[in-house]
PDB file of N, CA and C in Angstrom:
ATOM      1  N   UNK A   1       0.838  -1.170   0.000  1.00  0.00           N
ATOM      2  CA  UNK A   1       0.000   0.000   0.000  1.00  0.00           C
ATOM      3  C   UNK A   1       0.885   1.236   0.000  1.00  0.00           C
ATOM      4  N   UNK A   2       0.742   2.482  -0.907  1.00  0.00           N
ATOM      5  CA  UNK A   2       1.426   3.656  -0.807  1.00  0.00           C
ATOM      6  C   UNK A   2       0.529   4.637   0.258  1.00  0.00           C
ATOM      7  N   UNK A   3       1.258   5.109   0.908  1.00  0.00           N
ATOM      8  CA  UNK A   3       0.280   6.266   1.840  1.00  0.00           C
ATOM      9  C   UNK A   3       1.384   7.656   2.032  1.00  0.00           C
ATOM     10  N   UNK A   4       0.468   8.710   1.615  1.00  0.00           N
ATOM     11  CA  UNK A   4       0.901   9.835   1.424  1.00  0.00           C
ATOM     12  C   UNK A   4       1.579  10.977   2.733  1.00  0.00           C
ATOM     13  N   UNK A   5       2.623  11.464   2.636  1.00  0.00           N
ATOM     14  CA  UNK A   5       3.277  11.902   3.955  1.00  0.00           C
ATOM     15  C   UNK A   5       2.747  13.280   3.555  1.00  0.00           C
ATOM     16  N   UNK A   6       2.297  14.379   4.432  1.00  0.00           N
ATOM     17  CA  UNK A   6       2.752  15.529   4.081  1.00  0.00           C
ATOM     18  C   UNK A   6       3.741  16.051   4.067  1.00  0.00           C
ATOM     19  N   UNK A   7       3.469  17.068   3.128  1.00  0.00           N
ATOM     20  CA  UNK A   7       4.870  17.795   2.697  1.00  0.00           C
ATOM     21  C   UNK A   7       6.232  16.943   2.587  1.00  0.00           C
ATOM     22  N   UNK A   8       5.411  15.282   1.879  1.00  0.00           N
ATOM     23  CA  UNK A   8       7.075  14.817   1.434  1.00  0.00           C
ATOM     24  C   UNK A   8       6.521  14.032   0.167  1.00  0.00           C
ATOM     25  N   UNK A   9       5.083  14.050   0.040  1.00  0.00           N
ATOM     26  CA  UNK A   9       4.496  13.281  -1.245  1.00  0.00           C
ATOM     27  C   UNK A   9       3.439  14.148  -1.758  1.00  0.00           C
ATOM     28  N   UNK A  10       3.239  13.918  -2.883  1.00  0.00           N
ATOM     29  CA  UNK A  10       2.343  14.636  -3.728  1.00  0.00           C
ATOM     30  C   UNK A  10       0.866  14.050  -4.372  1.00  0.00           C
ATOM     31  N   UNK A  11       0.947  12.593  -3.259  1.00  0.00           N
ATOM     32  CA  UNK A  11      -0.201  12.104  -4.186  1.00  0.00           C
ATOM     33  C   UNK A  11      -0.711  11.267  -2.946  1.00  0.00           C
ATOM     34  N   UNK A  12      -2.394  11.557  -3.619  1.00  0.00           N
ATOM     35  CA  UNK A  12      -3.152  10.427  -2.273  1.00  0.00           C
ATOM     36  C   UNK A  12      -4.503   9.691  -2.219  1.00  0.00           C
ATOM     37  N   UNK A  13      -4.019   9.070  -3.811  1.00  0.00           N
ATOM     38  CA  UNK A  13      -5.012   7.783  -4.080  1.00  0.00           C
ATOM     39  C   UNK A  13      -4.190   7.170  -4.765  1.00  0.00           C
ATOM     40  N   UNK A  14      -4.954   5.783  -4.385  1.00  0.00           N
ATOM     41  CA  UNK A  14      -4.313   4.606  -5.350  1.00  0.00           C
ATOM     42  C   UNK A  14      -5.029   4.038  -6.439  1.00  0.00           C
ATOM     43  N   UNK A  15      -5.102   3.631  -7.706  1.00  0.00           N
ATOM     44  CA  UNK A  15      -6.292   2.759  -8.401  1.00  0.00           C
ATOM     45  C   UNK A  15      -6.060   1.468  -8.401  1.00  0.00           C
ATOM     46  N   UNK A  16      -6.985   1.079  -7.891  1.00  0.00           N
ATOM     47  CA  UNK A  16      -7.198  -0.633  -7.450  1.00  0.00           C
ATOM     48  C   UNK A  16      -6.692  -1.530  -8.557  1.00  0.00           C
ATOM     49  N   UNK A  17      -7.240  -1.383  -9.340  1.00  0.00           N
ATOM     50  CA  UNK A  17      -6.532  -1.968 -11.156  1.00  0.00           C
ATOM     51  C   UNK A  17      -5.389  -1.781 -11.608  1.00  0.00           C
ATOM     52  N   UNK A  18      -4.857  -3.177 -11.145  1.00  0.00           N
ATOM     53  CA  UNK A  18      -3.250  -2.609 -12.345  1.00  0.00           C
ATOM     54  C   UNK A  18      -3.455  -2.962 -13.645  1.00  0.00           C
ATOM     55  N   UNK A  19      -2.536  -2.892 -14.221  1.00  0.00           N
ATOM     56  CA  UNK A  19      -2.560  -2.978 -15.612  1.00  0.00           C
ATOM     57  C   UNK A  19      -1.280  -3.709 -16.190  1.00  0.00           C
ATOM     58  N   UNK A  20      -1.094  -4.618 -17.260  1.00  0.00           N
ATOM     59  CA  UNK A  20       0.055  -5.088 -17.292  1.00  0.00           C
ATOM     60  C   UNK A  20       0.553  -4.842 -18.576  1.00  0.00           C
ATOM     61  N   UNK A  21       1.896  -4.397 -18.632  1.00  0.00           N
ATOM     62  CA  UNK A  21       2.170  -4.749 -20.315  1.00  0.00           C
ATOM     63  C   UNK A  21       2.289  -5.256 -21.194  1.00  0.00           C
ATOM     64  N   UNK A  22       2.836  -5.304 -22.748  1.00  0.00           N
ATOM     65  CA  UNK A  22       2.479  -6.094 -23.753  1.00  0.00           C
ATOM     66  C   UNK A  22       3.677  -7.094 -23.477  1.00  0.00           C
ATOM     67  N   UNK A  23       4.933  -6.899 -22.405  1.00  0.00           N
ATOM     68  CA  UNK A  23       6.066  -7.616 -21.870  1.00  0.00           C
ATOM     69  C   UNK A  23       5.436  -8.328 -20.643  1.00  0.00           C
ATOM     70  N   UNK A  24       4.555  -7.898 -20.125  1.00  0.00           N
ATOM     71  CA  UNK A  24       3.720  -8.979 -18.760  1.00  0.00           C
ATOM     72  C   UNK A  24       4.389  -8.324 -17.687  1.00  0.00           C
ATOM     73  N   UNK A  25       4.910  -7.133 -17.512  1.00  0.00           N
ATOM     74  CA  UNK A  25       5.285  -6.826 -16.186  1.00  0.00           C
ATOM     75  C   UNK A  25       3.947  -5.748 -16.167  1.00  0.00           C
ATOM     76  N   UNK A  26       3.768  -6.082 -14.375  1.00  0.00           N
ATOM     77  CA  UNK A  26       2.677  -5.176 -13.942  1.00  0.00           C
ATOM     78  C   UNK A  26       2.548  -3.951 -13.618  1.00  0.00           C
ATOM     79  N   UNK A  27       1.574  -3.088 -13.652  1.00  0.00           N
ATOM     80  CA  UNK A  27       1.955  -1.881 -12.838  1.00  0.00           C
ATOM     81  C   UNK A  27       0.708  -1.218 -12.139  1.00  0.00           C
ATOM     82  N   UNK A  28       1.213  -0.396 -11.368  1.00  0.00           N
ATOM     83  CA  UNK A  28      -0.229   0.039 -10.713  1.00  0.00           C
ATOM     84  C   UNK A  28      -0.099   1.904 -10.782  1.00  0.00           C
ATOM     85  N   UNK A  29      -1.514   1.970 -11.251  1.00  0.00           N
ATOM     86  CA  UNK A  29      -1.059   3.858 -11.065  1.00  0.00           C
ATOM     87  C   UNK A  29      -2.064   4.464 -10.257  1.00  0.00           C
ATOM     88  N   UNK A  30      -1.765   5.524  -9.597  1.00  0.00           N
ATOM     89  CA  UNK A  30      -2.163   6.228  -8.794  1.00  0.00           C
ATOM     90  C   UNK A  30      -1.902   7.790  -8.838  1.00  0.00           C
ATOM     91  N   UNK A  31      -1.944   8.534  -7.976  1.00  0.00           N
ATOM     92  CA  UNK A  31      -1.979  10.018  -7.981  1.00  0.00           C
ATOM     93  C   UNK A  31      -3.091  11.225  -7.330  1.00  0.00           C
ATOM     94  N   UNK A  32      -2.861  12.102  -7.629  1.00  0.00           N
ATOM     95  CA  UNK A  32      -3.971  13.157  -7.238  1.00  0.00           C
ATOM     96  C   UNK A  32      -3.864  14.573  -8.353  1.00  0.00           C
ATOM     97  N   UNK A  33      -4.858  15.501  -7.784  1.00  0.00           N
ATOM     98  CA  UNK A  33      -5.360  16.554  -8.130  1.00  0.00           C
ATOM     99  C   UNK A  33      -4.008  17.523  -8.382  1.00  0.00           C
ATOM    100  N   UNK A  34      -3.198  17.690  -7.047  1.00  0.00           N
ATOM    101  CA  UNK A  34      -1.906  18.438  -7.033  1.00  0.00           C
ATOM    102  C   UNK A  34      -0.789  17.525  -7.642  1.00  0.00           C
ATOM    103  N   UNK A  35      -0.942  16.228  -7.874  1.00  0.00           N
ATOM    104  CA  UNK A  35       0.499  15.723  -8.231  1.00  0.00           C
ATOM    105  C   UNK A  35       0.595  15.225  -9.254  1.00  0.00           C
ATOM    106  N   UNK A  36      -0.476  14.742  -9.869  1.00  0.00           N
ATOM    107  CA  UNK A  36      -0.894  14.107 -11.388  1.00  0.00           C
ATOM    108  C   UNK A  36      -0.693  12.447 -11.174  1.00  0.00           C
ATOM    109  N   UNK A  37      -0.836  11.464 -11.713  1.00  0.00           N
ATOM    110  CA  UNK A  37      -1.104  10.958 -12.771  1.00  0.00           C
ATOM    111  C   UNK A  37       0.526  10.107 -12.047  1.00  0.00           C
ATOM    112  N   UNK A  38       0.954   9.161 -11.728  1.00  0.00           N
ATOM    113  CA  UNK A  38       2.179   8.127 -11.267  1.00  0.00           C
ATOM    114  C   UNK A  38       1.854   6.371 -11.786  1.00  0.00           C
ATOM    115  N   UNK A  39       3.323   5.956 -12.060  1.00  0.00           N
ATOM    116  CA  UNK A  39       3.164   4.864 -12.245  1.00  0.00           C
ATOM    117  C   UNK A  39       4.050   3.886 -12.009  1.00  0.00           C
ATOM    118  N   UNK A  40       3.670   2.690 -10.895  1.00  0.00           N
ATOM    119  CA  UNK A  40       4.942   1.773 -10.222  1.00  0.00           C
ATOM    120  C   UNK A  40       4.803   0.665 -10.379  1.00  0.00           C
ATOM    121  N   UNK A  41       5.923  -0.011 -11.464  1.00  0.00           N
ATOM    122  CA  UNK A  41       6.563  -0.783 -11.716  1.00  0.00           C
ATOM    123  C   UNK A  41       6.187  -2.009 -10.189  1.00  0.00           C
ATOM    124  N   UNK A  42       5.414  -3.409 -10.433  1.00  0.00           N
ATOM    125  CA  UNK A  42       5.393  -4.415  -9.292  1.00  0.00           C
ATOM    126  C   UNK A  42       6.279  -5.157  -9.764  1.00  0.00           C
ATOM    127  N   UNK A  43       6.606  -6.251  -8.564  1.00  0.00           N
ATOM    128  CA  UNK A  43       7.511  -7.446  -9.105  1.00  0.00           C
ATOM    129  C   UNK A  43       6.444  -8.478  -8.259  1.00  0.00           C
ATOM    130  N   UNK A  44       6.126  -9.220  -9.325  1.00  0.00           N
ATOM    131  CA  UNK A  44       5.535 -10.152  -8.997  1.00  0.00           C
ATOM    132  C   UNK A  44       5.987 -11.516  -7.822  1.00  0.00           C
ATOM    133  N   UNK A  45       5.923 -12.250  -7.378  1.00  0.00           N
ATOM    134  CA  UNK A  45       4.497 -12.473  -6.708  1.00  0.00           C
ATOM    135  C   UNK A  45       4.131 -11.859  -5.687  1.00  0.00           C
ATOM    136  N   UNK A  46       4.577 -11.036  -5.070  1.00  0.00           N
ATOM    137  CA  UNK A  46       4.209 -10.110  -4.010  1.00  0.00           C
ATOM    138  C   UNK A  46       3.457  -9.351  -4.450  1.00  0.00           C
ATOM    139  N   UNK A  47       3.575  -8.440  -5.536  1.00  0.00           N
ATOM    140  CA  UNK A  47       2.925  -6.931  -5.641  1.00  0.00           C
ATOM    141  C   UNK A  47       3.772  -6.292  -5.037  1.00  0.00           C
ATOM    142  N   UNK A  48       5.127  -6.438  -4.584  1.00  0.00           N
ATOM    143  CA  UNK A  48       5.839  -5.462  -3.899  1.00  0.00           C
ATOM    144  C   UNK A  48       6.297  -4.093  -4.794  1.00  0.00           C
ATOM    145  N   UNK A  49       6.609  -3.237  -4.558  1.00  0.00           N
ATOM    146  CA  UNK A  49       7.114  -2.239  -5.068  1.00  0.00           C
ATOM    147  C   UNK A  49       8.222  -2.516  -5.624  1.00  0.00           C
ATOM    148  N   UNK A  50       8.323  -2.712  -6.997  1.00  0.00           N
ATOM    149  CA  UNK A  50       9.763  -2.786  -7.830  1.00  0.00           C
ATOM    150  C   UNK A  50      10.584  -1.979  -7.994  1.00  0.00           C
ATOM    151  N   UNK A  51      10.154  -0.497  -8.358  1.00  0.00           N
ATOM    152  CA  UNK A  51      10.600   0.391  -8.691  1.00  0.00           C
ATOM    153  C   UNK A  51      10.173   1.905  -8.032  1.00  0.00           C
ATOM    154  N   UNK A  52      11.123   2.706  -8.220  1.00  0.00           N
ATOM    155  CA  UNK A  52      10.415   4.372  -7.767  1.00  0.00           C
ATOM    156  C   UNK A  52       9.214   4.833  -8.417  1.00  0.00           C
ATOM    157  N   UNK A  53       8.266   5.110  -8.192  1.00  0.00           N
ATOM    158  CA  UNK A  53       7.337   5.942  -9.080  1.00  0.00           C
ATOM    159  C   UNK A  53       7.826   6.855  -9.992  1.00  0.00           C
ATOM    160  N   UNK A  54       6.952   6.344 -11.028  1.00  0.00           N
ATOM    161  CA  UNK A  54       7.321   7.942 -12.658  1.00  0.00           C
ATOM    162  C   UNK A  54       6.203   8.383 -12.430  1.00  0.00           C
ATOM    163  N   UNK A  55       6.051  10.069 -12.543  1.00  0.00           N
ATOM    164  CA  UNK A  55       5.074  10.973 -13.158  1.00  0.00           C
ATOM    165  C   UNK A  55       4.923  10.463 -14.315  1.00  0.00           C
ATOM    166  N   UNK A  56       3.723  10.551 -14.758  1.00  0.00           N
ATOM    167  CA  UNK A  56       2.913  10.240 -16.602  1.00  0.00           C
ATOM    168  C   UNK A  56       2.621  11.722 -16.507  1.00  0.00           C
ATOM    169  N   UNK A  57       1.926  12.676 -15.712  1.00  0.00           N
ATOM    170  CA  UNK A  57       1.148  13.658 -15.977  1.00  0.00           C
ATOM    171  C   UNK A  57       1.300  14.944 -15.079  1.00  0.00           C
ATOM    172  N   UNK A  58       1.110  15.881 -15.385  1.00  0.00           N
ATOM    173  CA  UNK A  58       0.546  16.719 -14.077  1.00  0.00           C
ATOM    174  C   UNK A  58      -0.620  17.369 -13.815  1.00  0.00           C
ATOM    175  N   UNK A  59      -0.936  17.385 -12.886  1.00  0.00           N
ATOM    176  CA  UNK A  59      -2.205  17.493 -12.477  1.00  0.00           C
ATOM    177  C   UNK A  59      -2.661  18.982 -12.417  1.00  0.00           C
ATOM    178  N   UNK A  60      -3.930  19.083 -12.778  1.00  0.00           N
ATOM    179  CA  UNK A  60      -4.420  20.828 -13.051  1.00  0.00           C
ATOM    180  C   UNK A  60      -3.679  22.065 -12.089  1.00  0.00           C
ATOM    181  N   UNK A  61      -3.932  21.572 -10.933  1.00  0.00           N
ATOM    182  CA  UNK A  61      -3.553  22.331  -9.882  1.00  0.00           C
ATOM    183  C   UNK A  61      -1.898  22.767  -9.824  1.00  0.00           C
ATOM    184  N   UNK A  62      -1.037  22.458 -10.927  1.00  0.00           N
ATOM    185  CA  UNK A  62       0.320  23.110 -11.409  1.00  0.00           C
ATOM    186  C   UNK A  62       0.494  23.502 -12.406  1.00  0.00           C
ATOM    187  N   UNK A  63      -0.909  23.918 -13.147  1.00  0.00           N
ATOM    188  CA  UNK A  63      -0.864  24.495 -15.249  1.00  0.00           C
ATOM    189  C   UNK A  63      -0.898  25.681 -13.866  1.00  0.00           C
TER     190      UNK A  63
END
């Protein structure tokens, strides 16, 4: 589970649905209003966190 610190994270939902690629590695994305749009790399069979989160987007609240 990711859970959001103040003033050290920018995002504070998760979407339940991962999604996997056309290579079969998984991922799960999440984000908010102020932070946009993230996406983290799992390693299977855990679901553990593989990788750091990437921004895909930013979110309205920084145009």
């Amino acid at each position: 589970m990711l859970r959001s610190e103040p003033g050290e994270t920018s995002y504070n939902a998760i979407d339940p649905g991962g999604i996997t690629d056309a290579d079969g590695t998984p991922w799960m994305a999440f984000g908010s209003f102020w932070g946009g749009i993230q996406l983290v790399e799992l390693a299977w069979p855990s679901d553990a966190r593989g990788t750091s989160p990437a921004r895909t987007s930013t979110g309205p609240a920084r145009r």
